[in-house]
C-alpha atoms as a PDB file:
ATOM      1  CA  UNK A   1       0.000   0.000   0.000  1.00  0.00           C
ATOM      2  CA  UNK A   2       1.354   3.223  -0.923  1.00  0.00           C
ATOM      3  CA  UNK A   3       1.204   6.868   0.646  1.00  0.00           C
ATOM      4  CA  UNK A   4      -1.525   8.008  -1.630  1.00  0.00           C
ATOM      5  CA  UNK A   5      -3.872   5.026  -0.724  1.00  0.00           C
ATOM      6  CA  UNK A   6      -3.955   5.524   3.045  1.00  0.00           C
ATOM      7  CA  UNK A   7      -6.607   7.822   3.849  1.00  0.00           C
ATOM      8  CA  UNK A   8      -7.608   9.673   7.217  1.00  0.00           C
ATOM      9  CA  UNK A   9      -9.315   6.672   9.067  1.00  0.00           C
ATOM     10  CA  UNK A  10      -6.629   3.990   8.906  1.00  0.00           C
ATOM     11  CA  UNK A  11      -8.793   0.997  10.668  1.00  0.00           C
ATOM     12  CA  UNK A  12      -6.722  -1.123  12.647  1.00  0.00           C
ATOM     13  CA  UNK A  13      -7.834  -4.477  10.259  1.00  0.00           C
ATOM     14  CA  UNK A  14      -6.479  -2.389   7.363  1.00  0.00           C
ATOM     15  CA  UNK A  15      -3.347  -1.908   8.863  1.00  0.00           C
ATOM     16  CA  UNK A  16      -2.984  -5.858   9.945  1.00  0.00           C
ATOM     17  CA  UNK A  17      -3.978  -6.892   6.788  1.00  0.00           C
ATOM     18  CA  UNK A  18      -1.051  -5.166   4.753  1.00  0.00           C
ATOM     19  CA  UNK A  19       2.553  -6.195   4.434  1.00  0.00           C
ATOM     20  CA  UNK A  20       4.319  -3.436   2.979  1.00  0.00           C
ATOM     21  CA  UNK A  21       3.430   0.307   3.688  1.00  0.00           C
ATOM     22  CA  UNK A  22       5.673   2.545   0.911  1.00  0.00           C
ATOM     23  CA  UNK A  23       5.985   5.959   0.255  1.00  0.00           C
ATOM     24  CA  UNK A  24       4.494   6.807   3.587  1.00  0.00           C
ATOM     25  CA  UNK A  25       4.888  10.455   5.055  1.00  0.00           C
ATOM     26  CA  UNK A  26       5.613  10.922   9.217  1.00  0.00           C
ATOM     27  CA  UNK A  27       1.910  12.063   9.601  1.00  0.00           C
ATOM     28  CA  UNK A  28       0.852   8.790   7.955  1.00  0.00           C
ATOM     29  CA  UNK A  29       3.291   6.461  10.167  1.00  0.00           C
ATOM     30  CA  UNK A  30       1.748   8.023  13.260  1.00  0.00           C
ATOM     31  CA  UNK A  31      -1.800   7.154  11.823  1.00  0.00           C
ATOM     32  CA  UNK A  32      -0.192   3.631  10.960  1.00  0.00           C
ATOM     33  CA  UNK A  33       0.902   3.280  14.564  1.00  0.00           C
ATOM     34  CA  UNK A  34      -2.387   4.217  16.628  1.00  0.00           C
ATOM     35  CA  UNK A  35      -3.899   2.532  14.756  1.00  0.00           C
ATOM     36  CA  UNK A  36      -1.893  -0.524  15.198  1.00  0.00           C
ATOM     37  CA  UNK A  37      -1.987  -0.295  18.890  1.00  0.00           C
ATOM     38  CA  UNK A  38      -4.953  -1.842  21.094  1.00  0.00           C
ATOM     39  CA  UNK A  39      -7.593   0.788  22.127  1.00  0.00           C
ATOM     40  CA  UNK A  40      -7.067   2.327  25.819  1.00  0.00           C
ATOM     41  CA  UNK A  41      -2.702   2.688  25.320  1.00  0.00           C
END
């Protein structure tokens, strides 16, 4: 999945689902990241 794909609500099933993230700017990788991490941490 590229930079231009990801879009504001990065859903946590998206993120598992996907290998590769490329072409990903800081803003996105915090997004990716949240997202990643269980609800309540």
């Amino acid at each position: 999945m590229t930079g231009t794909e990801l879009t504001a609500d990065v859903s946590a099933e998206r993120v598992r689902d996907t290998t590769v993230f490329a072409r990903v700017s800081p803003e996105q990788k915090l997004r990716l990241v949240q997202a990643s991490r269980p609800a309540g941490t």
